[in-house]
N, C-alpha and C. Protein backbone atom coordinates (compact mmCIF):
# COMPACT_ATOMS: atom_id res chain seq x y z
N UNK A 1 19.73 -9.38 -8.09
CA UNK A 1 20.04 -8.41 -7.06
C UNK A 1 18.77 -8.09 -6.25
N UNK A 2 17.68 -8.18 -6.91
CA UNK A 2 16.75 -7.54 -6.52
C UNK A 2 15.78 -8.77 -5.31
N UNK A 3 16.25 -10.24 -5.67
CA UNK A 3 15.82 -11.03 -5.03
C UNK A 3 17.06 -11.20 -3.64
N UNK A 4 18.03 -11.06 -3.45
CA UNK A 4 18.66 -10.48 -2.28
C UNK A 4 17.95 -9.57 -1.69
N UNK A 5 17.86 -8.26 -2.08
CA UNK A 5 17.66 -7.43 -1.37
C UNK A 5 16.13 -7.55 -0.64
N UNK A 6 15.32 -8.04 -1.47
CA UNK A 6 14.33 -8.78 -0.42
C UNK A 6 14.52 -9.75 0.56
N UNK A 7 15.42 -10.53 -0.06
CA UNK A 7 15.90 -11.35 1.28
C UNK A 7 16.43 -10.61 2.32
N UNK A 8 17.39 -9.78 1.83
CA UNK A 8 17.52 -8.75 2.83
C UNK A 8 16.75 -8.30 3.85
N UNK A 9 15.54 -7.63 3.95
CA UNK A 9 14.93 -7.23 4.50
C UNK A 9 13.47 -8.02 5.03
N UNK A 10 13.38 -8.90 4.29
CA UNK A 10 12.77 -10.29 5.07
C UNK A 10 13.63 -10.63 6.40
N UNK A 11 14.81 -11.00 6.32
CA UNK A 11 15.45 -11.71 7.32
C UNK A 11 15.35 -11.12 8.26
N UNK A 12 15.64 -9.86 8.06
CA UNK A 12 16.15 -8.77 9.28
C UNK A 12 15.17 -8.24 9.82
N UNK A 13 13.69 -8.30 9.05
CA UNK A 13 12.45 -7.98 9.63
C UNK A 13 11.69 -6.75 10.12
N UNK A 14 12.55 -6.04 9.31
CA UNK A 14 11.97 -4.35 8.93
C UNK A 14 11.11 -4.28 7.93
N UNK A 15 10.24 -3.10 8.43
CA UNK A 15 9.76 -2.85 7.06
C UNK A 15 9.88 -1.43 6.02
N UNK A 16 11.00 -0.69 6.72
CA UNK A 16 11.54 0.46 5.89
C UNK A 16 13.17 0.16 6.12
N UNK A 17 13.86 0.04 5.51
CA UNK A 17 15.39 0.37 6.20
C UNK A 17 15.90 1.21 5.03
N UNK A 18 16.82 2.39 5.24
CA UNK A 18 17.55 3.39 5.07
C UNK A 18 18.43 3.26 4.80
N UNK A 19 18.71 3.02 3.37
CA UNK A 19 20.79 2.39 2.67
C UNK A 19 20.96 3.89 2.44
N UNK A 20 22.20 3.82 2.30
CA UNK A 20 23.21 5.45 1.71
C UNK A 20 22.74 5.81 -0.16
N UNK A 21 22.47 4.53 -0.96
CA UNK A 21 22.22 4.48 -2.04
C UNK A 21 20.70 4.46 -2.48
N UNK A 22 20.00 4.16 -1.42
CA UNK A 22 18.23 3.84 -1.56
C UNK A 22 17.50 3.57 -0.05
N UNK A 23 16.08 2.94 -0.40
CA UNK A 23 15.61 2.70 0.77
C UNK A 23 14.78 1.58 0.53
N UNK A 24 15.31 0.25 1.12
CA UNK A 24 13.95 -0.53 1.06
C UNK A 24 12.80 -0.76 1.59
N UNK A 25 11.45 -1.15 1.15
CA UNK A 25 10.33 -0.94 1.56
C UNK A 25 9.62 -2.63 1.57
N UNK A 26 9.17 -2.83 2.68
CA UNK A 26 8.33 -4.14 2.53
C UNK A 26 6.88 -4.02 3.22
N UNK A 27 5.97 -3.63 2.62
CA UNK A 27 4.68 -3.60 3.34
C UNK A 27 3.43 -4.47 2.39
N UNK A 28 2.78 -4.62 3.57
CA UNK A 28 1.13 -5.55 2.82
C UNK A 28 0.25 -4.79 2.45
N UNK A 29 -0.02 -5.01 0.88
CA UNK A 29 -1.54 -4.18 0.32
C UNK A 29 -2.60 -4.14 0.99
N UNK A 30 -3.59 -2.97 1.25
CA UNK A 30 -4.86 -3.64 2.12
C UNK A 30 -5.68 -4.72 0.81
N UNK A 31 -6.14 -5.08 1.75
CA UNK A 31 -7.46 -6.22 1.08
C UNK A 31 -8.07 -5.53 -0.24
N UNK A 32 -8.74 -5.93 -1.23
CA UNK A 32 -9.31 -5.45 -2.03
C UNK A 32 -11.07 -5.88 -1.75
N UNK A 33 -11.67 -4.99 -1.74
CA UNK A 33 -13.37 -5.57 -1.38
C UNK A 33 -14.05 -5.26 -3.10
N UNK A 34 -14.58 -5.99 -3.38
CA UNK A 34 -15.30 -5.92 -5.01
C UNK A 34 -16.47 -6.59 -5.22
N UNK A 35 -17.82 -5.55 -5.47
CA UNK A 35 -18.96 -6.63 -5.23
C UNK A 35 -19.37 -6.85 -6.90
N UNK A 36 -19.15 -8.38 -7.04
CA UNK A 36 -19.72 -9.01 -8.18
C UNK A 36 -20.94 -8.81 -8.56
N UNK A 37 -21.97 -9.53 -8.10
CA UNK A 37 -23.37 -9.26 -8.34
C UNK A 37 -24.09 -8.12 -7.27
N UNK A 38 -24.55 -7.02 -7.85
CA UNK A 38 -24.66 -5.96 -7.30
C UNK A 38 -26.24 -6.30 -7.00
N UNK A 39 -26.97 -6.75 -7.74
CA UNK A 39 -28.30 -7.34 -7.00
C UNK A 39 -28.36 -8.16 -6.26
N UNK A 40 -27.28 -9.24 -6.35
CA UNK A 40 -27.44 -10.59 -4.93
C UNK A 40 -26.68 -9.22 -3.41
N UNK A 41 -25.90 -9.09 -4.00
CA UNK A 41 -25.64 -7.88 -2.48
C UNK A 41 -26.43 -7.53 -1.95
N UNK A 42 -27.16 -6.47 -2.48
CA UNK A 42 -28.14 -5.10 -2.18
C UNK A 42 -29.81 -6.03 -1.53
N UNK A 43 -29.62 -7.17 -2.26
CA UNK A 43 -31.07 -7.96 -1.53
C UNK A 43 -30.46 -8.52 -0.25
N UNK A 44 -29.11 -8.85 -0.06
CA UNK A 44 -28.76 -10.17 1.21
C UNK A 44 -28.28 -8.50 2.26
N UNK A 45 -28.05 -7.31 1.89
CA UNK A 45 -27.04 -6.12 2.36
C UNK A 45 -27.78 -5.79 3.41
N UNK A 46 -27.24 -5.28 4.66
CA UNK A 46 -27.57 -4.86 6.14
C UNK A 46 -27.39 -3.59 5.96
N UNK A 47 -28.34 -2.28 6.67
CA UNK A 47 -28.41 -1.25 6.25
C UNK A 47 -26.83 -0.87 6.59
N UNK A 48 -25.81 -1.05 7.72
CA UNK A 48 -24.63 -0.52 7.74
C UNK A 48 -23.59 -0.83 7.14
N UNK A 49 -24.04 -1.97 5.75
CA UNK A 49 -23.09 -2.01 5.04
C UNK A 49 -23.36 -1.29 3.64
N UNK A 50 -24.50 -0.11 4.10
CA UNK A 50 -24.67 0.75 2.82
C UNK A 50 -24.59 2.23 2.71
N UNK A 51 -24.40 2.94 2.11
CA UNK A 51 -24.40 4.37 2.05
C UNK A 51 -25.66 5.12 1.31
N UNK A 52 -27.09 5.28 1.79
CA UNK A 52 -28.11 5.72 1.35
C UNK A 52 -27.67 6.89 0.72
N UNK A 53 -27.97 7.30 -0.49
CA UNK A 53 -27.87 8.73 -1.12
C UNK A 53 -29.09 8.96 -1.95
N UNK A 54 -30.07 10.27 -0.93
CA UNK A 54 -31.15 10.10 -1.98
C UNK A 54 -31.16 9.68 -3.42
N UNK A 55 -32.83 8.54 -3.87
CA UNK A 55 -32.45 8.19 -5.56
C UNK A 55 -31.37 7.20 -5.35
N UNK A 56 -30.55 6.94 -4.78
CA UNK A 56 -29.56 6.11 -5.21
C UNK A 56 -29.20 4.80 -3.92
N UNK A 57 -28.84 3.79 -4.02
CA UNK A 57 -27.85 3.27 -2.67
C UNK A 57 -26.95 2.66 -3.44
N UNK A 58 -25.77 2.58 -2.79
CA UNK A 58 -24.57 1.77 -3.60
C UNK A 58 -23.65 1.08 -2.57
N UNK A 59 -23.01 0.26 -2.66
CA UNK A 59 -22.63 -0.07 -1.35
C UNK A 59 -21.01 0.80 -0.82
N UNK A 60 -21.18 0.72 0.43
CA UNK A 60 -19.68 1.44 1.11
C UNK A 60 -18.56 0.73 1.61
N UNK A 61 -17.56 1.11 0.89
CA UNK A 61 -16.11 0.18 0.62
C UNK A 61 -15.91 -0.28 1.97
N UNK A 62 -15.50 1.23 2.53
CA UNK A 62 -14.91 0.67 3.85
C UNK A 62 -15.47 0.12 5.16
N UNK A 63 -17.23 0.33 5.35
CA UNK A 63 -17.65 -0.39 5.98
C UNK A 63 -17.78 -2.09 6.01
N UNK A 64 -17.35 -2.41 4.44
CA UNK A 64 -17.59 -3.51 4.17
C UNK A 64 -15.78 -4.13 4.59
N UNK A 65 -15.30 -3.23 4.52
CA UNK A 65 -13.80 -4.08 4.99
C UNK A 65 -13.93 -4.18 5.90
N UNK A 66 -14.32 -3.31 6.88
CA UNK A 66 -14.24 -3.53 8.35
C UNK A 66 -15.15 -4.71 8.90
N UNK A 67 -16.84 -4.70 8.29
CA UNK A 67 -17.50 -6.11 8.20
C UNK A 67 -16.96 -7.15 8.13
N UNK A 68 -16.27 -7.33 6.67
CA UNK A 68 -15.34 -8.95 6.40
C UNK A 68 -14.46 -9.22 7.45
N UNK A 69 -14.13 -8.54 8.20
CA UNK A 69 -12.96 -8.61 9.11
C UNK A 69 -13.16 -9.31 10.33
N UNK A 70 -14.48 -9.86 10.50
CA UNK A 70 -15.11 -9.82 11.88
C UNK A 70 -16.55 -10.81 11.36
N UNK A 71 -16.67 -11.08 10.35
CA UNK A 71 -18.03 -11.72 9.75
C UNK A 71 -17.92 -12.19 8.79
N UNK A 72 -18.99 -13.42 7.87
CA UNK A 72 -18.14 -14.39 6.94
C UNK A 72 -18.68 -13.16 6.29
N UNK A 73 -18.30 -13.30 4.93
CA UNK A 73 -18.34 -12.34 3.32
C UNK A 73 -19.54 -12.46 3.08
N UNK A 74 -20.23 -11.50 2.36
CA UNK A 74 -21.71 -11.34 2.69
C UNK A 74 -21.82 -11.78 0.96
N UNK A 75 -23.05 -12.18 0.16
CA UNK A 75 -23.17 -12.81 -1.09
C UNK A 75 -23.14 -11.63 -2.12
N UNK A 76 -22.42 -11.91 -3.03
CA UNK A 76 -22.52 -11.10 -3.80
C UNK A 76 -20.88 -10.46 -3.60
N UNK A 77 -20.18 -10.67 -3.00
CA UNK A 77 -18.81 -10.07 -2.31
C UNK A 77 -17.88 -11.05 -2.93
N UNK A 78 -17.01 -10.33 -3.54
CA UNK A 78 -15.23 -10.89 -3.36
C UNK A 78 -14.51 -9.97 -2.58
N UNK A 79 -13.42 -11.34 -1.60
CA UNK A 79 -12.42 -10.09 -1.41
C UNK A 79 -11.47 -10.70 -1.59
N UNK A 80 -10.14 -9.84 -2.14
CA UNK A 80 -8.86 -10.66 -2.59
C UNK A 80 -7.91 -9.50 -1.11
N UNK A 81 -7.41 -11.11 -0.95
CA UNK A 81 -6.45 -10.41 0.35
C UNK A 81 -5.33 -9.44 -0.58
N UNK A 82 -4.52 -8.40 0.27
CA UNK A 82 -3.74 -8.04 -0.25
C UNK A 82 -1.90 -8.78 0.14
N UNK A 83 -1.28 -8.41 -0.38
CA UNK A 83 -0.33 -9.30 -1.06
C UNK A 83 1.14 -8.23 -0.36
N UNK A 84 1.95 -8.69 0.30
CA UNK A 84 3.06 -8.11 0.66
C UNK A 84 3.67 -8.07 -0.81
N UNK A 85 4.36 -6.49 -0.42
CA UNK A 85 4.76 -6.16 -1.79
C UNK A 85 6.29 -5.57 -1.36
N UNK A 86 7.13 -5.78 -1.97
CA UNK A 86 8.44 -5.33 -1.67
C UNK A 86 8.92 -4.31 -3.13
N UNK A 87 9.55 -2.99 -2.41
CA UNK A 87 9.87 -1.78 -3.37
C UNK A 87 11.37 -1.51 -2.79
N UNK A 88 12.10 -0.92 -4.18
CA UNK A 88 13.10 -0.28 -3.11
C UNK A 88 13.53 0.80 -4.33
N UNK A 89 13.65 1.89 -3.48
CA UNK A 89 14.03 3.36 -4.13
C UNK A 89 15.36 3.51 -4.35
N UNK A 90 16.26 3.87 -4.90
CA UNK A 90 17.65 4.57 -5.72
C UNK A 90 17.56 5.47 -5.22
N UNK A 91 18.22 6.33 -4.74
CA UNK A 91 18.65 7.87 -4.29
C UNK A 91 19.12 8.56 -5.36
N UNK A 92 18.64 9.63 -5.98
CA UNK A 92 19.22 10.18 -7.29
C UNK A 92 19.21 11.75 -6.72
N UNK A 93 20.09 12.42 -7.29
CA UNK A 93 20.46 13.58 -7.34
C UNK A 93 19.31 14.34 -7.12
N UNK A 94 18.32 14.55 -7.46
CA UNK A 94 16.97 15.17 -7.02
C UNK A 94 16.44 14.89 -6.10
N UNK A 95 16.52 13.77 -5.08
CA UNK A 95 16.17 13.49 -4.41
C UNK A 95 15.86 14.21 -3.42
N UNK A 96 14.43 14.62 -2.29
CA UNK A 96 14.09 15.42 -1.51
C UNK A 96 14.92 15.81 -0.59
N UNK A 97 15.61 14.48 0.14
CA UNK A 97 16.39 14.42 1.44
C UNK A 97 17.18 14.79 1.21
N UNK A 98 17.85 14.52 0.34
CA UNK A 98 19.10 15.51 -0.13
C UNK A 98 19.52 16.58 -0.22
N UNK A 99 17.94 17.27 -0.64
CA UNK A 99 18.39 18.53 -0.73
C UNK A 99 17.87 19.17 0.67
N UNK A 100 17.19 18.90 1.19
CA UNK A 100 16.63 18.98 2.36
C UNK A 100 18.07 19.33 3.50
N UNK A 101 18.58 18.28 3.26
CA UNK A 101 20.29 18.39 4.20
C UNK A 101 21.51 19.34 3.91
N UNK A 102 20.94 20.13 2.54
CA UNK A 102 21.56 21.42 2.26
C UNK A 102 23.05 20.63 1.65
N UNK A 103 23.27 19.98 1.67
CA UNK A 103 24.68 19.26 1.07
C UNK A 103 24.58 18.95 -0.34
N UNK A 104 25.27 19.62 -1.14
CA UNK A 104 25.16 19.59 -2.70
C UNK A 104 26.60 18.74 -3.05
N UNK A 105 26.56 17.68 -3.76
CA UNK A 105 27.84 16.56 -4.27
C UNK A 105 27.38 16.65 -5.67
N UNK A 106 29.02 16.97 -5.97
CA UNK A 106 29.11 16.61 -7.72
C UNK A 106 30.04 15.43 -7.73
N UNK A 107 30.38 15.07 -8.72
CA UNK A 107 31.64 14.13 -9.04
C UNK A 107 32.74 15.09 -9.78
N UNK A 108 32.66 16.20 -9.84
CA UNK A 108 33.84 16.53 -10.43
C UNK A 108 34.77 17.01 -8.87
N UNK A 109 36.00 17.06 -9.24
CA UNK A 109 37.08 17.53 -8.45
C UNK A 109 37.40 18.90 -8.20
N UNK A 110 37.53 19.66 -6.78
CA UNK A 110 37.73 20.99 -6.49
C UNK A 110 38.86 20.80 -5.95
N UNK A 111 39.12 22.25 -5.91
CA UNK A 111 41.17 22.30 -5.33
C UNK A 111 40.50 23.14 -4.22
N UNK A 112 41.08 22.61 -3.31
CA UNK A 112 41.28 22.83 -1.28
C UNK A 112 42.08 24.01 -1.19
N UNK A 113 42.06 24.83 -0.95
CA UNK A 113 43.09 25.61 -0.26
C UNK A 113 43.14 25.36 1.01
């Protein structure tokens, strides 16, 4: 079921759609940046791919994503791309929206007058 419903939303080429029962979700992880050798870095490292803190330097995540993005990978660097990931939520009785819409459903049966 669950490999439909990705097909589902592959085909059709959304990346949120809104069922009565759930909601599917298809979005891409960001990149992961991870520096292996922390001394080959910090010797090959350009001061704006660092975050000086007196006593200390360590390097800064997100300058370095934005670097890789635009420049080869600097030594000492892995980056693992991130990976489209497909989720899809159930609507359950607690659910926010639900209650949000002020409409309360049971399954038992009421008499109409």
């Amino acid at each position: 079921m669950e490999l439909k419903l990705k097909a589902f939303i592959i085909e059709t080429k959304e990346k949120t759609i809104d069922l009565p029962n759930g909601i599917l979700k298809m979005h891409k992880k960001p990149e992961k940046i991870e520096i292996t050798d922390i001394e080959l870095f910090l010797k090959n490292a350009k001061p704006n791919m660092l975050t000086i803190i007196p006593e200390s330097v360590k390097p800064d995540i997100n300058k370095m994503k934005a670097f890789v993005k635009t420049r080869p990978v600097p030594l000492g660097v892995t980056v693992t791309e991130g990976k489209e990931e497909f989720k899809y939520i159930l609507k359950g009785q607690n659910d926010a929206r639900e209650e949000e819409a002020g409409a309360e459903q049971t399954n038992q049966l009421r008499a109409v007058v």
